[in-house]
PDB file of N, CA and C in Angstrom:
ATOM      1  N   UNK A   1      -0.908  10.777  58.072  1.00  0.00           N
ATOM      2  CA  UNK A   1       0.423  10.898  58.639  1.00  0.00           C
ATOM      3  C   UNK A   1       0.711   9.659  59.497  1.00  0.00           C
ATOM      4  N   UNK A   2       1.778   9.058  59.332  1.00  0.00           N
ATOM      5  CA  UNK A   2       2.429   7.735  59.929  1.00  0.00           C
ATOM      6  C   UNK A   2       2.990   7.960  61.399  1.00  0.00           C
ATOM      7  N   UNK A   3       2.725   7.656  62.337  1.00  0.00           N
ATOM      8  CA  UNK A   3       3.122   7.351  63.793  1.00  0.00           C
ATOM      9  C   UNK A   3       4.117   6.266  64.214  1.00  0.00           C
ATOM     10  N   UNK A   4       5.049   6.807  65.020  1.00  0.00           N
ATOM     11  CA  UNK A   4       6.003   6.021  65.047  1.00  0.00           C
ATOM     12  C   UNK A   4       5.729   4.884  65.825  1.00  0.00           C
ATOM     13  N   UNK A   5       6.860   3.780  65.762  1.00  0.00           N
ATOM     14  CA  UNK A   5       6.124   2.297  66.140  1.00  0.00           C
ATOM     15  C   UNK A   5       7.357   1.415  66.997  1.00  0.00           C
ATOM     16  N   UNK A   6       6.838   1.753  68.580  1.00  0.00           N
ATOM     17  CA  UNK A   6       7.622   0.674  69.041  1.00  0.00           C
ATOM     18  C   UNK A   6       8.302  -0.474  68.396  1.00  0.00           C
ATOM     19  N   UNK A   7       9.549  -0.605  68.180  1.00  0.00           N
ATOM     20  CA  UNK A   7       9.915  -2.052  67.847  1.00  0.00           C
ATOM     21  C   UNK A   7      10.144  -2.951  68.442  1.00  0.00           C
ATOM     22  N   UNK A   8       9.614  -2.583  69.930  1.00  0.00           N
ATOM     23  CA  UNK A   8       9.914  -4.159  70.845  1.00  0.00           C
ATOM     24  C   UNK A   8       8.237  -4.717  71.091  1.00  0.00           C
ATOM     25  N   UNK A   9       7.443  -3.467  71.101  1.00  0.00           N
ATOM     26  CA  UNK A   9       6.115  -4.280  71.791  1.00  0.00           C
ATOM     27  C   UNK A   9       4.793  -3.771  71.074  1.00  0.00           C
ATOM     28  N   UNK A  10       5.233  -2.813  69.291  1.00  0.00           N
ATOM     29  CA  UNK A  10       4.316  -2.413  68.505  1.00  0.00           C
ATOM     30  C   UNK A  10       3.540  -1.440  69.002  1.00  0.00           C
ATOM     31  N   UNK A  11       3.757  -0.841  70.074  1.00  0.00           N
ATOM     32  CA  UNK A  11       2.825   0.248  70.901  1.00  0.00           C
ATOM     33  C   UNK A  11       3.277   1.811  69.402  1.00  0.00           C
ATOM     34  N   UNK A  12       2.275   2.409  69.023  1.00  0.00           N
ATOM     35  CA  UNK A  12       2.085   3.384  68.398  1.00  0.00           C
ATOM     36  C   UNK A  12       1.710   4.791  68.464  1.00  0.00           C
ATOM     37  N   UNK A  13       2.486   5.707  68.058  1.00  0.00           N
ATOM     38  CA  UNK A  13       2.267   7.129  68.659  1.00  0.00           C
ATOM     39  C   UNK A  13       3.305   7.747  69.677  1.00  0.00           C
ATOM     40  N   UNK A  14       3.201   8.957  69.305  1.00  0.00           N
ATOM     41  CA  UNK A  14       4.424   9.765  69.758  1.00  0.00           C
ATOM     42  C   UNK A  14       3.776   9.946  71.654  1.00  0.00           C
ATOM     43  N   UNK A  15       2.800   9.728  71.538  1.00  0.00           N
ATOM     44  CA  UNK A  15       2.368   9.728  73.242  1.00  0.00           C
ATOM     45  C   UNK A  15       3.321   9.170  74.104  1.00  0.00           C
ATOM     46  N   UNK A  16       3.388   7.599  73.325  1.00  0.00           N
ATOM     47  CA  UNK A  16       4.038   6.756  74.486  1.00  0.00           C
ATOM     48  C   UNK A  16       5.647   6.711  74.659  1.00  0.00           C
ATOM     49  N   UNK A  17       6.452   8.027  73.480  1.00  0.00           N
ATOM     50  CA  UNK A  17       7.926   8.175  73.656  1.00  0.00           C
ATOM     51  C   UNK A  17       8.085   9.095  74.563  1.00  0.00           C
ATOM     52  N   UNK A  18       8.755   9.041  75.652  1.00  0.00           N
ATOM     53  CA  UNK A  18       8.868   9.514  76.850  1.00  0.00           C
ATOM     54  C   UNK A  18      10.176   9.752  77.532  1.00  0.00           C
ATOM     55  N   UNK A  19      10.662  10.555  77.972  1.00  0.00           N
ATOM     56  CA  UNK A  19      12.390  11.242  78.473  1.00  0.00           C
ATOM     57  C   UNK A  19      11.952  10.993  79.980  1.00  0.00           C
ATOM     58  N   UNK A  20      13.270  10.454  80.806  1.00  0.00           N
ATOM     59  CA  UNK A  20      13.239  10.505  81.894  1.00  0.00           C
ATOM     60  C   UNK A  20      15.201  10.719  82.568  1.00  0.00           C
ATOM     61  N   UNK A  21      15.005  12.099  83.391  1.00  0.00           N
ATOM     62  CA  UNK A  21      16.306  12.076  83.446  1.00  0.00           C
ATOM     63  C   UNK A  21      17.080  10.957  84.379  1.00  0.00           C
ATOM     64  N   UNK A  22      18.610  10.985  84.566  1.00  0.00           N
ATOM     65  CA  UNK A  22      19.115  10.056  84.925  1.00  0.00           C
ATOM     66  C   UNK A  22      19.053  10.103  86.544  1.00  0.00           C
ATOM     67  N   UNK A  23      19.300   9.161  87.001  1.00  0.00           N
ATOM     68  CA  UNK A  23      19.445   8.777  89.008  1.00  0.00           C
ATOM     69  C   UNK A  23      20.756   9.598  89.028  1.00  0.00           C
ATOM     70  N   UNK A  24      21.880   9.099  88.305  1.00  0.00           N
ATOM     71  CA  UNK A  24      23.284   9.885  88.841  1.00  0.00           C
ATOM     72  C   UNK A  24      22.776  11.458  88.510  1.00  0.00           C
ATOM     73  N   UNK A  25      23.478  12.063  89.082  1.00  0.00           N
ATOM     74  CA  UNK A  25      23.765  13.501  89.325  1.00  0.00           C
ATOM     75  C   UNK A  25      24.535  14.233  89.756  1.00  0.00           C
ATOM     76  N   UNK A  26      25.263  15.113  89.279  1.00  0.00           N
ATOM     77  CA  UNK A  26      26.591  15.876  88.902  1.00  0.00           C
ATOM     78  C   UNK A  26      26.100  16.546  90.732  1.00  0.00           C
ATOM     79  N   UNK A  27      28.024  17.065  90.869  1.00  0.00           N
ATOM     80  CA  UNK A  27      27.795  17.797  92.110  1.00  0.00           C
ATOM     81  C   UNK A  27      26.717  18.939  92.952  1.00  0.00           C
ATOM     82  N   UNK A  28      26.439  19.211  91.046  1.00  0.00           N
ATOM     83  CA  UNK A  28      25.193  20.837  91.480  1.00  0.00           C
ATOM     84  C   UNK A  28      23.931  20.061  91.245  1.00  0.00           C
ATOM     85  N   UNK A  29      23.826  18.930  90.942  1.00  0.00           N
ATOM     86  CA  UNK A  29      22.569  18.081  91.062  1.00  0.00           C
ATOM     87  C   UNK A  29      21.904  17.941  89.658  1.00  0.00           C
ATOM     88  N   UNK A  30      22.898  18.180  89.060  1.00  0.00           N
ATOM     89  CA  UNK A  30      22.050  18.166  87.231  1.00  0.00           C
ATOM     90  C   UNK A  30      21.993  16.796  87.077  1.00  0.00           C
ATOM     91  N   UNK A  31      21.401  16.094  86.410  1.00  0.00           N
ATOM     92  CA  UNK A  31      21.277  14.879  85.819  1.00  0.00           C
ATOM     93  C   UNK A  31      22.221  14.525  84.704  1.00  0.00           C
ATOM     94  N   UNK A  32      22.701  13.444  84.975  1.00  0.00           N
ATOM     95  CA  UNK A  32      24.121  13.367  83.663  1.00  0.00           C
ATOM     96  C   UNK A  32      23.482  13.552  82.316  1.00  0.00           C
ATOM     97  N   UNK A  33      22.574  12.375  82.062  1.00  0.00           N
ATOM     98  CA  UNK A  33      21.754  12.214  80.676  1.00  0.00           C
ATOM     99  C   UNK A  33      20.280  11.980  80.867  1.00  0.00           C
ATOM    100  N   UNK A  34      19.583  11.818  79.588  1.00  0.00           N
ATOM    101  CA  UNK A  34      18.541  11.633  79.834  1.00  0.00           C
ATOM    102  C   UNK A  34      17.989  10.521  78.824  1.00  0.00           C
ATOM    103  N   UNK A  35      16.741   9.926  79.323  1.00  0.00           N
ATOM    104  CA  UNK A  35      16.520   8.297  78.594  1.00  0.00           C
ATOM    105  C   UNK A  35      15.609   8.278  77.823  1.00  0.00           C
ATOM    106  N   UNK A  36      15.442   8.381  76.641  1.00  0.00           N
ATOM    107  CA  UNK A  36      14.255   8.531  76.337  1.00  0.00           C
ATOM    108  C   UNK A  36      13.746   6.744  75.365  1.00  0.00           C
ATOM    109  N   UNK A  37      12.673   6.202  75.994  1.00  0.00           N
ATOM    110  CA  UNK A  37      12.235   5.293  76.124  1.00  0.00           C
ATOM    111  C   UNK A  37      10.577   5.197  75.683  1.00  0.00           C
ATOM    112  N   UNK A  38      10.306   3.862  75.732  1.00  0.00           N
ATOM    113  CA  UNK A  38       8.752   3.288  75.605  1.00  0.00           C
ATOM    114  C   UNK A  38       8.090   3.280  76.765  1.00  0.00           C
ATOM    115  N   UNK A  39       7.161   4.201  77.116  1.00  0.00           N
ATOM    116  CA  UNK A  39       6.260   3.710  78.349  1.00  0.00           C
ATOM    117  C   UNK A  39       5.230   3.042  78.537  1.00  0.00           C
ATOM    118  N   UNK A  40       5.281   1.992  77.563  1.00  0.00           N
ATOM    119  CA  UNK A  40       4.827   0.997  78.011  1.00  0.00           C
ATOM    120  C   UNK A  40       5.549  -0.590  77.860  1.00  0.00           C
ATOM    121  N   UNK A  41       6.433  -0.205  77.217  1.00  0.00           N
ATOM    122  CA  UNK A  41       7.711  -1.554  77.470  1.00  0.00           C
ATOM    123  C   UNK A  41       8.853  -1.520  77.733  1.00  0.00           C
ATOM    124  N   UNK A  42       9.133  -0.061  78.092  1.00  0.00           N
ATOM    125  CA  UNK A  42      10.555   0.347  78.719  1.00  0.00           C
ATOM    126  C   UNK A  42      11.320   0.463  77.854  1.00  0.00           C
ATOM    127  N   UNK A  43      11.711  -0.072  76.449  1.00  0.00           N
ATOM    128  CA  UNK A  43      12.249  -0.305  74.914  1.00  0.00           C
ATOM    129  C   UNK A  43      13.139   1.485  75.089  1.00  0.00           C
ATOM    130  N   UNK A  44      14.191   1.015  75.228  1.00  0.00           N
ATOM    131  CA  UNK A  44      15.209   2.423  75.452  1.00  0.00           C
ATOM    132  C   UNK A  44      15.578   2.681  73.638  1.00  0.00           C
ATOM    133  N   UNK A  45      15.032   4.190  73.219  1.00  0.00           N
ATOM    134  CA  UNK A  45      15.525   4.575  71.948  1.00  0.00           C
ATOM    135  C   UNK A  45      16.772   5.189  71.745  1.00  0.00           C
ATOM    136  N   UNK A  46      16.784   5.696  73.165  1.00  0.00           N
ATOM    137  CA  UNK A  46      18.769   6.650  73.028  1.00  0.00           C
ATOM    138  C   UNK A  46      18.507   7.252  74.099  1.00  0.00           C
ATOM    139  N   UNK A  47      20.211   7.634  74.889  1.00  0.00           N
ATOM    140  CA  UNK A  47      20.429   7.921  75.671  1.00  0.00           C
ATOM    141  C   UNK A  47      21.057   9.540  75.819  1.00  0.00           C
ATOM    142  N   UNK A  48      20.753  10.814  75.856  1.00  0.00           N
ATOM    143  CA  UNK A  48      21.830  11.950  75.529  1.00  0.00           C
ATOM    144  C   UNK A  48      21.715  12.536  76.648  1.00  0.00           C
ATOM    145  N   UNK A  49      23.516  13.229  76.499  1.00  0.00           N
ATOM    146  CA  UNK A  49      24.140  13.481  77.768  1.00  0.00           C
ATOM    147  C   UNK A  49      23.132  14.654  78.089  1.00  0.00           C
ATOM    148  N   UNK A  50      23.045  15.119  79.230  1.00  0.00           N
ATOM    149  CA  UNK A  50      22.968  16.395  79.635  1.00  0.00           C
ATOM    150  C   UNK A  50      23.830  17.330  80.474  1.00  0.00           C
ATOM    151  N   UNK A  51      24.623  16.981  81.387  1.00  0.00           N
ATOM    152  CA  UNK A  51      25.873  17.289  81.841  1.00  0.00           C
ATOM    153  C   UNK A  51      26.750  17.185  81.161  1.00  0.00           C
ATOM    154  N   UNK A  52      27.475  18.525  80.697  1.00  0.00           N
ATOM    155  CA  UNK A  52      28.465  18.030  79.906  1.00  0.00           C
ATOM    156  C   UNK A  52      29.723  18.816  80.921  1.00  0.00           C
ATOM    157  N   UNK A  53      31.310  17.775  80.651  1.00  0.00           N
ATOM    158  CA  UNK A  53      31.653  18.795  81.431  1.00  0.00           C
ATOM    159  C   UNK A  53      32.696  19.653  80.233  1.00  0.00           C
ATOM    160  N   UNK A  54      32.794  21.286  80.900  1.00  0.00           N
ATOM    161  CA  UNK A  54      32.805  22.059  80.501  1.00  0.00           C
ATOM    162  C   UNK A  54      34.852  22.952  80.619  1.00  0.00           C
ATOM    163  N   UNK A  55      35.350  23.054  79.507  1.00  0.00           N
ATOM    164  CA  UNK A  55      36.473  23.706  80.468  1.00  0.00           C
ATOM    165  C   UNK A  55      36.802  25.058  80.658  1.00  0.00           C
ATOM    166  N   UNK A  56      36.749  25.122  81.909  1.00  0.00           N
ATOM    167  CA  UNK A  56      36.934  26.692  82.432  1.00  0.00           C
ATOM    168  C   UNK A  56      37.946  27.580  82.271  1.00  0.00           C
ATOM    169  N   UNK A  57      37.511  28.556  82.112  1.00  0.00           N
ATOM    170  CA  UNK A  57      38.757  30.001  81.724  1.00  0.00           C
ATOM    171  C   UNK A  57      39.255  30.620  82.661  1.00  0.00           C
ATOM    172  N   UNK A  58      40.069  31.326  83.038  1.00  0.00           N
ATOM    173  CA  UNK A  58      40.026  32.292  83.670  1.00  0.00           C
ATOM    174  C   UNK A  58      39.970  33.662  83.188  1.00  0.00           C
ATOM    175  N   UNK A  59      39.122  34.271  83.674  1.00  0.00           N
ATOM    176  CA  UNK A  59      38.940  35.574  82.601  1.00  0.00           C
ATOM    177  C   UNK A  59      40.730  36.510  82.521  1.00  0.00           C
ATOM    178  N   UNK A  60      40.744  36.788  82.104  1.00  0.00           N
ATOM    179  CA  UNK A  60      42.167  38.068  81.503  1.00  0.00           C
ATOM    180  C   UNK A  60      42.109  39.434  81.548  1.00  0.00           C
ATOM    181  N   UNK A  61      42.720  39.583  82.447  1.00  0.00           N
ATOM    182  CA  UNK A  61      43.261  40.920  82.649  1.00  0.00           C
ATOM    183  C   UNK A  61      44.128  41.986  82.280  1.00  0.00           C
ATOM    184  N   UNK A  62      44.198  42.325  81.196  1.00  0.00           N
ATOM    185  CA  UNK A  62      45.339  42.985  80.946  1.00  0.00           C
ATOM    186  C   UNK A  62      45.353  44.734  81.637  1.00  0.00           C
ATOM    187  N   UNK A  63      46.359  45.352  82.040  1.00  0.00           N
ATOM    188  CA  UNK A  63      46.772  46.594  82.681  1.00  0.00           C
ATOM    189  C   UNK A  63      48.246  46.668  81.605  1.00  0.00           C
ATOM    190  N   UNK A  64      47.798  47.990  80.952  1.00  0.00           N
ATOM    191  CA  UNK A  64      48.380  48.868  80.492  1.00  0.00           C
ATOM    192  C   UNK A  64      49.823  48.965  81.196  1.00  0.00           C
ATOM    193  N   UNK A  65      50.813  49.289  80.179  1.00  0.00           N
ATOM    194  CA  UNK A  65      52.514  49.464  81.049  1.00  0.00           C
ATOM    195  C   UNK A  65      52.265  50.707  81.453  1.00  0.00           C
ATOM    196  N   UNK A  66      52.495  51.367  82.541  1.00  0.00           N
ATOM    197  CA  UNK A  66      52.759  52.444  82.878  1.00  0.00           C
ATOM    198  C   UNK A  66      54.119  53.506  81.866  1.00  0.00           C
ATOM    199  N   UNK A  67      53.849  54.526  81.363  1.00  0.00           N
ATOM    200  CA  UNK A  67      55.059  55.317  80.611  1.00  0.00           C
ATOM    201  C   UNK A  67      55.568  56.215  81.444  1.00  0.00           C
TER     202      UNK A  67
END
């Protein structure tokens, strides 16, 4: 089975692919995205959000007409 292969510094193996979340952080403290990178040459593979923002409802009430 084939191991994947840094393309900036040839480092090999799923060991050294590594997620680190982001410094910014949303009001409730979530991390926007997260980095997932080479740890041992920093070589960034992609970036995905983790905060997403979301749009809110207000729940619905309906009450019956009175007869």
């Amino acid at each position: 089975m084939t191991e994947p292969v840094c393309s900036s510094c040839a480092t090999s193996g799923t060991d050294h692919i590594v997620s680190k979340d982001s410094a910014e952080k949303s009001r409730t403290g979530q991390p926007w995205y997260v980095i997932v990178h080479c740890d041992h040459c920093g070589h960034v593979y992609a970036v995905f959000p983790k905060h997403v923002f979301a749009e809110t409802t207000m729940p619905r009430v309906v009450v019956p007409r009175a007869t």
